[in-house]
Protein backbone atom coordinates (compact mmCIF):
# COMPACT_ATOMS: atom_id res chain seq x y z
CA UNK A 1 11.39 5.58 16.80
CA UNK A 2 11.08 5.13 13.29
CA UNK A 3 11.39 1.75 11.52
CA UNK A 4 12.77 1.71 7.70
CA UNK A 5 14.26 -1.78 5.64
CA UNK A 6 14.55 -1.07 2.07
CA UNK A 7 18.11 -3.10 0.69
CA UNK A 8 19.09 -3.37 -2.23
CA UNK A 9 17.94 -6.71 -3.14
CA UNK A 10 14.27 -5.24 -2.93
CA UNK A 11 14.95 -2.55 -5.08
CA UNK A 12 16.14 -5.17 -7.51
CA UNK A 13 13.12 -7.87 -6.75
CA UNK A 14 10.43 -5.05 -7.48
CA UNK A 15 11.98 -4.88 -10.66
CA UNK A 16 12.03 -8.07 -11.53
CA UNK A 17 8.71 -8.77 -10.37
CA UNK A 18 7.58 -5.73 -12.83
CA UNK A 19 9.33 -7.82 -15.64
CA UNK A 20 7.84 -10.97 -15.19
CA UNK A 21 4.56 -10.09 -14.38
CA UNK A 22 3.46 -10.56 -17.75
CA UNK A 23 4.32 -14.24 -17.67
CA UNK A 24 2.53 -15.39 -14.99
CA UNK A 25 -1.47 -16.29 -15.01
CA UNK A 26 -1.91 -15.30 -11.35
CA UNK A 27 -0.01 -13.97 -7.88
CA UNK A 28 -0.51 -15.68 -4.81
CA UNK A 29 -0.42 -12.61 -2.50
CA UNK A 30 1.06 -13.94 1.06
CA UNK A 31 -0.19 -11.79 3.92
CA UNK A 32 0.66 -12.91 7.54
CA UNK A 33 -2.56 -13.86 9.08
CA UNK A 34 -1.59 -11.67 12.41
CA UNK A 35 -1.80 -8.32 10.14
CA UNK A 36 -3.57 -9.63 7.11
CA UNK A 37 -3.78 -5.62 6.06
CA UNK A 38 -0.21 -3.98 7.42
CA UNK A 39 1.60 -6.89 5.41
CA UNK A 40 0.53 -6.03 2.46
CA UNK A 41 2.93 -4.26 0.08
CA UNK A 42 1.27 -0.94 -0.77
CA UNK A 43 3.79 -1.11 -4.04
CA UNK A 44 2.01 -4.06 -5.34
CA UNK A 45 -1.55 -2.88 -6.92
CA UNK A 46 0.81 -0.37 -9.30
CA UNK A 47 3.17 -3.42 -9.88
CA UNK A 48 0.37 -6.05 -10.70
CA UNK A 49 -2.37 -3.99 -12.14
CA UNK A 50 -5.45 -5.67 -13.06
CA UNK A 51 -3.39 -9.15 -12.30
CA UNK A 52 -5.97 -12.13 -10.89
CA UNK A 53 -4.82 -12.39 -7.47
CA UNK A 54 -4.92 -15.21 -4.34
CA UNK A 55 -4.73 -13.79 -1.09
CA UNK A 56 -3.27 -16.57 1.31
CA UNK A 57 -3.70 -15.51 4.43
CA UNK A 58 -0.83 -17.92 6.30
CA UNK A 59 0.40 -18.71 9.59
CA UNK A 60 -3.67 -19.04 10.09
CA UNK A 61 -2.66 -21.34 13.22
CA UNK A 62 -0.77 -18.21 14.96
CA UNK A 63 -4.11 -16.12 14.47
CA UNK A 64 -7.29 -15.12 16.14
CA UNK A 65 -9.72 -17.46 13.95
CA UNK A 66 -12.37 -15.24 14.25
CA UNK A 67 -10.78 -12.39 12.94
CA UNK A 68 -9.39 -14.38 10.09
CA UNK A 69 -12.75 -15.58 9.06
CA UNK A 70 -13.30 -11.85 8.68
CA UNK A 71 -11.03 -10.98 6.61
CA UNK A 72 -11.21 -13.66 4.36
CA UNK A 73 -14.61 -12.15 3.85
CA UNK A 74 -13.15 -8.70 3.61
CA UNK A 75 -10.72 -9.58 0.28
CA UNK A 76 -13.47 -11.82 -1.04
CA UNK A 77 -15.32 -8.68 -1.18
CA UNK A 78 -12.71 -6.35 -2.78
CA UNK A 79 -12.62 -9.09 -5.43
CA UNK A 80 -9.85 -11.57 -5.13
CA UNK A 81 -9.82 -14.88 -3.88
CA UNK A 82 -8.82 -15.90 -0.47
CA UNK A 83 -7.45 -19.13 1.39
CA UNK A 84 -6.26 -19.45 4.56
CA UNK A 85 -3.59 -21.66 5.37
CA UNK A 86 -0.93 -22.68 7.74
CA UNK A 87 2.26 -23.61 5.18
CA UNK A 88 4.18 -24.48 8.33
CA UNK A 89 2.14 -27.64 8.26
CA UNK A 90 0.92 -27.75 5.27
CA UNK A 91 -2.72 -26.60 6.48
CA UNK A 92 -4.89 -25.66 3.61
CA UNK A 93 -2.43 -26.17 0.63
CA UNK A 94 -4.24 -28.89 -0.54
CA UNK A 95 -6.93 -25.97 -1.65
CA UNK A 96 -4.74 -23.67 -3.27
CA UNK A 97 -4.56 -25.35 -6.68
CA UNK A 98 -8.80 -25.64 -6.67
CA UNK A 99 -8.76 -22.10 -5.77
CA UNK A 100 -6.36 -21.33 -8.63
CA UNK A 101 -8.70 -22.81 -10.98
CA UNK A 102 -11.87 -21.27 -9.65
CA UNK A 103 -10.19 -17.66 -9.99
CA UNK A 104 -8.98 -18.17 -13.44
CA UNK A 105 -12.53 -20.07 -14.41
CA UNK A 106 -13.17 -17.39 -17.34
CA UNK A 107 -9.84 -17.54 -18.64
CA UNK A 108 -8.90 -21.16 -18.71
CA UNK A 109 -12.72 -21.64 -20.27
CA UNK A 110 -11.79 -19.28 -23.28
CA UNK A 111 -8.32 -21.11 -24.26
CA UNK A 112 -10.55 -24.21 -24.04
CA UNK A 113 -12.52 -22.61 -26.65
CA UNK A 114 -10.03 -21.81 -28.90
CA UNK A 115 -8.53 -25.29 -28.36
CA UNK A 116 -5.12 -24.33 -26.79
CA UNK A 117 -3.52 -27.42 -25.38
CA UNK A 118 -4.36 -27.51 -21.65
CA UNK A 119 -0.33 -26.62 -19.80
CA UNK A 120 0.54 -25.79 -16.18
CA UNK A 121 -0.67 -22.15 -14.63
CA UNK A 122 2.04 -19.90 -14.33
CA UNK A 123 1.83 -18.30 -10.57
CA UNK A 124 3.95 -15.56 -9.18
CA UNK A 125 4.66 -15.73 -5.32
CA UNK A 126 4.90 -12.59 -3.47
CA UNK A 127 5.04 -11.20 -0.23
CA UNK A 128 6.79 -9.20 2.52
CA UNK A 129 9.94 -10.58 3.90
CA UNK A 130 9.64 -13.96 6.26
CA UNK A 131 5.66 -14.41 5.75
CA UNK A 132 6.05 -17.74 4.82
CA UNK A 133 7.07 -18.23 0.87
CA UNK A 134 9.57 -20.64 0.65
CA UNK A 135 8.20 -22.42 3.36
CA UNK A 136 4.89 -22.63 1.38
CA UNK A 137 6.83 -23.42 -1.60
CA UNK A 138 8.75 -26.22 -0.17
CA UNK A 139 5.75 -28.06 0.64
CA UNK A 140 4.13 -28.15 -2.64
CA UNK A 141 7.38 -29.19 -4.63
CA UNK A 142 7.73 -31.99 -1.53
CA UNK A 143 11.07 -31.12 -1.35
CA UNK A 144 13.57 -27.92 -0.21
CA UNK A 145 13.76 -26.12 -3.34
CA UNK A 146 13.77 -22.50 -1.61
CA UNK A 147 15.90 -21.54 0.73
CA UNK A 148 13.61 -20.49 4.45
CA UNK A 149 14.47 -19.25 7.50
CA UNK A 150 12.71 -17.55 10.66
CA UNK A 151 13.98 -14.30 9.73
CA UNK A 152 13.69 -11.58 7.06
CA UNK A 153 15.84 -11.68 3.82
CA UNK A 154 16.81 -14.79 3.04
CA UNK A 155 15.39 -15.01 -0.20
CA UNK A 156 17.52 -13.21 -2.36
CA UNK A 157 17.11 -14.27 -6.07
CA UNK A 158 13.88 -16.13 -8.15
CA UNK A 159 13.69 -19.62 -8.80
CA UNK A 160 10.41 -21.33 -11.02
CA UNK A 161 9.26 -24.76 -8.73
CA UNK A 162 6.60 -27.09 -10.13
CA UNK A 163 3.80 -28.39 -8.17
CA UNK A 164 2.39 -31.35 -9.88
CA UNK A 165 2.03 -30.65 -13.49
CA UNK A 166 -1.30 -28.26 -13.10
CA UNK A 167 1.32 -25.42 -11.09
CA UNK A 168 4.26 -23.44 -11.99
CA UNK A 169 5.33 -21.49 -9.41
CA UNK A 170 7.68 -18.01 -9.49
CA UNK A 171 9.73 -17.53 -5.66
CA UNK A 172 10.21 -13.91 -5.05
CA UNK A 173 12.45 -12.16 -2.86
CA UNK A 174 10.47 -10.79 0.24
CA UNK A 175 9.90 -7.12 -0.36
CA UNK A 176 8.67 -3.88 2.06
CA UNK A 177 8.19 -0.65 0.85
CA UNK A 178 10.77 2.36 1.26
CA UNK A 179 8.98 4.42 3.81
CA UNK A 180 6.72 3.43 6.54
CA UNK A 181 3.49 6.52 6.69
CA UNK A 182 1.90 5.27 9.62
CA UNK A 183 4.79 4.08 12.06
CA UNK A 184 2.17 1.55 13.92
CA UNK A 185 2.70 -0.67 10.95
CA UNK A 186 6.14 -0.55 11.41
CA UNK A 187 5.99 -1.95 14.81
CA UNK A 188 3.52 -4.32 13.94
CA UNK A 189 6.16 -5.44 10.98
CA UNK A 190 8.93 -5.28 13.53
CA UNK A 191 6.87 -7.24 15.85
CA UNK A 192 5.87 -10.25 14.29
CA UNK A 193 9.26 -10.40 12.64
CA UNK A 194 8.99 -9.22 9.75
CA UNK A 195 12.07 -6.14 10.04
CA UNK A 196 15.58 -7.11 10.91
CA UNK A 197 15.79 -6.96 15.06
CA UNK A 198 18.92 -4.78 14.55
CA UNK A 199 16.70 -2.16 13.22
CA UNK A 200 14.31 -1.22 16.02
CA UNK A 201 14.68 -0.87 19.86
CA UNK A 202 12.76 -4.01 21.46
CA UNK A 203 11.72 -2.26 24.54
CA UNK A 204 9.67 0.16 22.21
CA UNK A 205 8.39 -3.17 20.79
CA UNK A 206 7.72 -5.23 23.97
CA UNK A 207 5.87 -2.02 24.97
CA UNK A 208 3.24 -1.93 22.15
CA UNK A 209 3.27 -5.63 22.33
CA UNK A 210 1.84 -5.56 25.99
CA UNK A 211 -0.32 -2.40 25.09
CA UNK A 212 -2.16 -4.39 22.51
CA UNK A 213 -2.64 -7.44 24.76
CA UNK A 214 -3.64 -5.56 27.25
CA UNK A 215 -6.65 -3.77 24.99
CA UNK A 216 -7.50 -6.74 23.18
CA UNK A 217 -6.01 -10.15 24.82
CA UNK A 218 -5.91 -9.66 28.39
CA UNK A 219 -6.72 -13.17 29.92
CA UNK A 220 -3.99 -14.79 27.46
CA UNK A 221 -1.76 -12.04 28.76
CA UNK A 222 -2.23 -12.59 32.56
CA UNK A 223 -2.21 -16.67 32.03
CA UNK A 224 1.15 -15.88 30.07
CA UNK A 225 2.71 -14.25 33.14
CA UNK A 226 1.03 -15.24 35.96
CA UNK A 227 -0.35 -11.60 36.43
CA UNK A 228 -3.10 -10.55 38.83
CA UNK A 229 -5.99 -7.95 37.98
CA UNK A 230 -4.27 -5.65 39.74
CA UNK A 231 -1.25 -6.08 37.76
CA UNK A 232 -2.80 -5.63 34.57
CA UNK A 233 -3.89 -1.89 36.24
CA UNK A 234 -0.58 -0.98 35.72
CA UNK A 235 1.38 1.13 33.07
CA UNK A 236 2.86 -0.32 30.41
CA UNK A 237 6.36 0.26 31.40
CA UNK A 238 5.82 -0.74 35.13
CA UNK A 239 4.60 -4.11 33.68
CA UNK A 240 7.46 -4.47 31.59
CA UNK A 241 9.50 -4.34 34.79
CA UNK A 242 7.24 -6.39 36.44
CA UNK A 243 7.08 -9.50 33.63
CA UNK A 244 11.27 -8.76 33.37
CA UNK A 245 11.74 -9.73 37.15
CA UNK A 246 9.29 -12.52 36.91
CA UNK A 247 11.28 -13.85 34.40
CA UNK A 248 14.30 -14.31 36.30
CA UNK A 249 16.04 -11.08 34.48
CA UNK A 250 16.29 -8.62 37.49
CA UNK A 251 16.52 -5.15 36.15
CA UNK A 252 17.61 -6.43 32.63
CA UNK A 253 14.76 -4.62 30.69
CA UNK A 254 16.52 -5.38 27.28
CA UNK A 255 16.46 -9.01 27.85
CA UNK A 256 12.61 -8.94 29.17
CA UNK A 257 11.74 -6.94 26.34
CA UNK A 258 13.41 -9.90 23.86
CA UNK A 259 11.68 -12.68 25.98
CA UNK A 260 8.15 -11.11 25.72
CA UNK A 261 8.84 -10.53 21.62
CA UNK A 262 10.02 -13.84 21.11
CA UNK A 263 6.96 -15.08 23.37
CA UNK A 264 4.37 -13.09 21.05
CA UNK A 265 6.11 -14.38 17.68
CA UNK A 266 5.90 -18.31 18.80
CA UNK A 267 2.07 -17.87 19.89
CA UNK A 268 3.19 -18.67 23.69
CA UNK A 269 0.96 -15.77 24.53
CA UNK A 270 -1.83 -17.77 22.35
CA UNK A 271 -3.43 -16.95 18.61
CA UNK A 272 -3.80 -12.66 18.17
CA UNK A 273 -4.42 -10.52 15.40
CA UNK A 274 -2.95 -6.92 15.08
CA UNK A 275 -5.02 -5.66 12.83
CA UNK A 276 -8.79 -5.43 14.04
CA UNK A 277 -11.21 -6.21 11.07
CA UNK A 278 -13.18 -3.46 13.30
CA UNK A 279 -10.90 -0.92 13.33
CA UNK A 280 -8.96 -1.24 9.91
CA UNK A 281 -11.70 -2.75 7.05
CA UNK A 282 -12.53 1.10 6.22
């Protein structure tokens, strides 16, 4: 299976976003807290250059905390600032403009020098599709001023939305990256929602879904399901069947395999994180 979302619109947002750059004093980089690393656009370091950046690492709430403390360390050390936050409920926003500040420190000392007139910092958002920008956005302004949605690609245009009068903020179209190299991002992408559903077979899906719980979240698994030890002993695809029955959907695998994604993406299996600090910080 190979997994691949590149529309148009993205084409045109990565230009756009290489127009503007220049305007803005700082991106807020959105990662998804579940992949902190495999949401990350690998387009973006050539499009941003030397840029001051803000890693928010959001939908913290849906995320193994300890792993998240981790890599908050992890893009502290590859120099840029990091928050995490929760912009579903407005967790950690209230930090984001301090934050701003403290990254741009040098910078907003120097016009101070030179006696500019104090105005608003210009920020770019940016992200991969459905991570949580308009949402985020929406709660700063207090009001719906982007458009959200629990699904890729509803952002389609840019819009500028003030936060107080110390923030200007630049919406961006979610965008991914034409070709996938390493297909396990893919699923992860496809997993937590981050790819069209129409664009992947789910049982594929469901399958790494329950191969990574299994590794790395087995009690949350089992308590999910009702599963026994000896359950958990058994391949993949035989548990698929199993969890499929238990759920009332006979020998409906597609329908299991939707139930089990849907479970993962609303936490009903409890907080994960796809990508191990252990495994992926090299």
């Amino acid at each position: 299976m190979t997994i691949q979302w590149f529309p148009g619109h993205m084409a045109k947002a990565k230009r756009q976003v290489s127009e503007k750059i220049k305007h803005v004093d700082i991106v807020f980089e959105l990662v998804d807290g579940r992949l902190p690393i495999s949401s990350r656009n690998p387009m973006l370091d050539e499009i941003l250059q030397q840029k001051p950046r803000l890693v928010l690492i959001n939908k913290a709430d849906l995320a193994d905390p300890a792993q998240t403390k981790k890599w908050e360390t992890y893009f502290n050390e590859q120099g840029y600032a990091a928050l995490a936050i929760n912009s579903q409920d407005n967790k950690g926003s209230k930090s984001i403009l301090p934050k701003t500040k403290e990254a741009l420190a040098e910078k907003l000392q120097r016009e101070q020098e030179k006696g500019l007139k104090p105005r608003a910092i210009r920020a770019m958002v940016i992200g991969i599709p459905n991570v949580g920008k308009s949402t985020l956005l929406n709660r700063l302004a207090g009001k719906k001023m982007a458009q959200t949605g629990n699904k890729p690609g509803v952002t389609k245009g840019q819009q500028w939305i003030r936060y107080k009068k110390d923030l200007e903020l630049l919406d961006t179209p979610g965008i991914l990256w034409p070709k996938f190299e390493d297909q396990e991002i893919g699923k992860k992408l496809a997993l937590t929602g981050a790819i069209k559903d129409q664009l992947f077979h789910q049982d594929d899906i469901a399958i790494y879904a329950l191969e990574f719980f299994k590794q790395f979240y087995p009690e949350q698994l089992a308590d999910s399901y009702q599963l026994t030890q000896e359950d958990l002993a058994f391949s993949t695809a035989e548990l698929l069947m199993l969890i499929t029955k238990k759920q009332g959907f006979q020998d409906d695998y597609d329908k299991g395999s939707q139930r089990i994604i849907h479970d993962v993406r609303e936490g009903k299996l409890g907080k994960y994180t796809l990508d191990r600090y252990e495994e992926m910080s090299e």
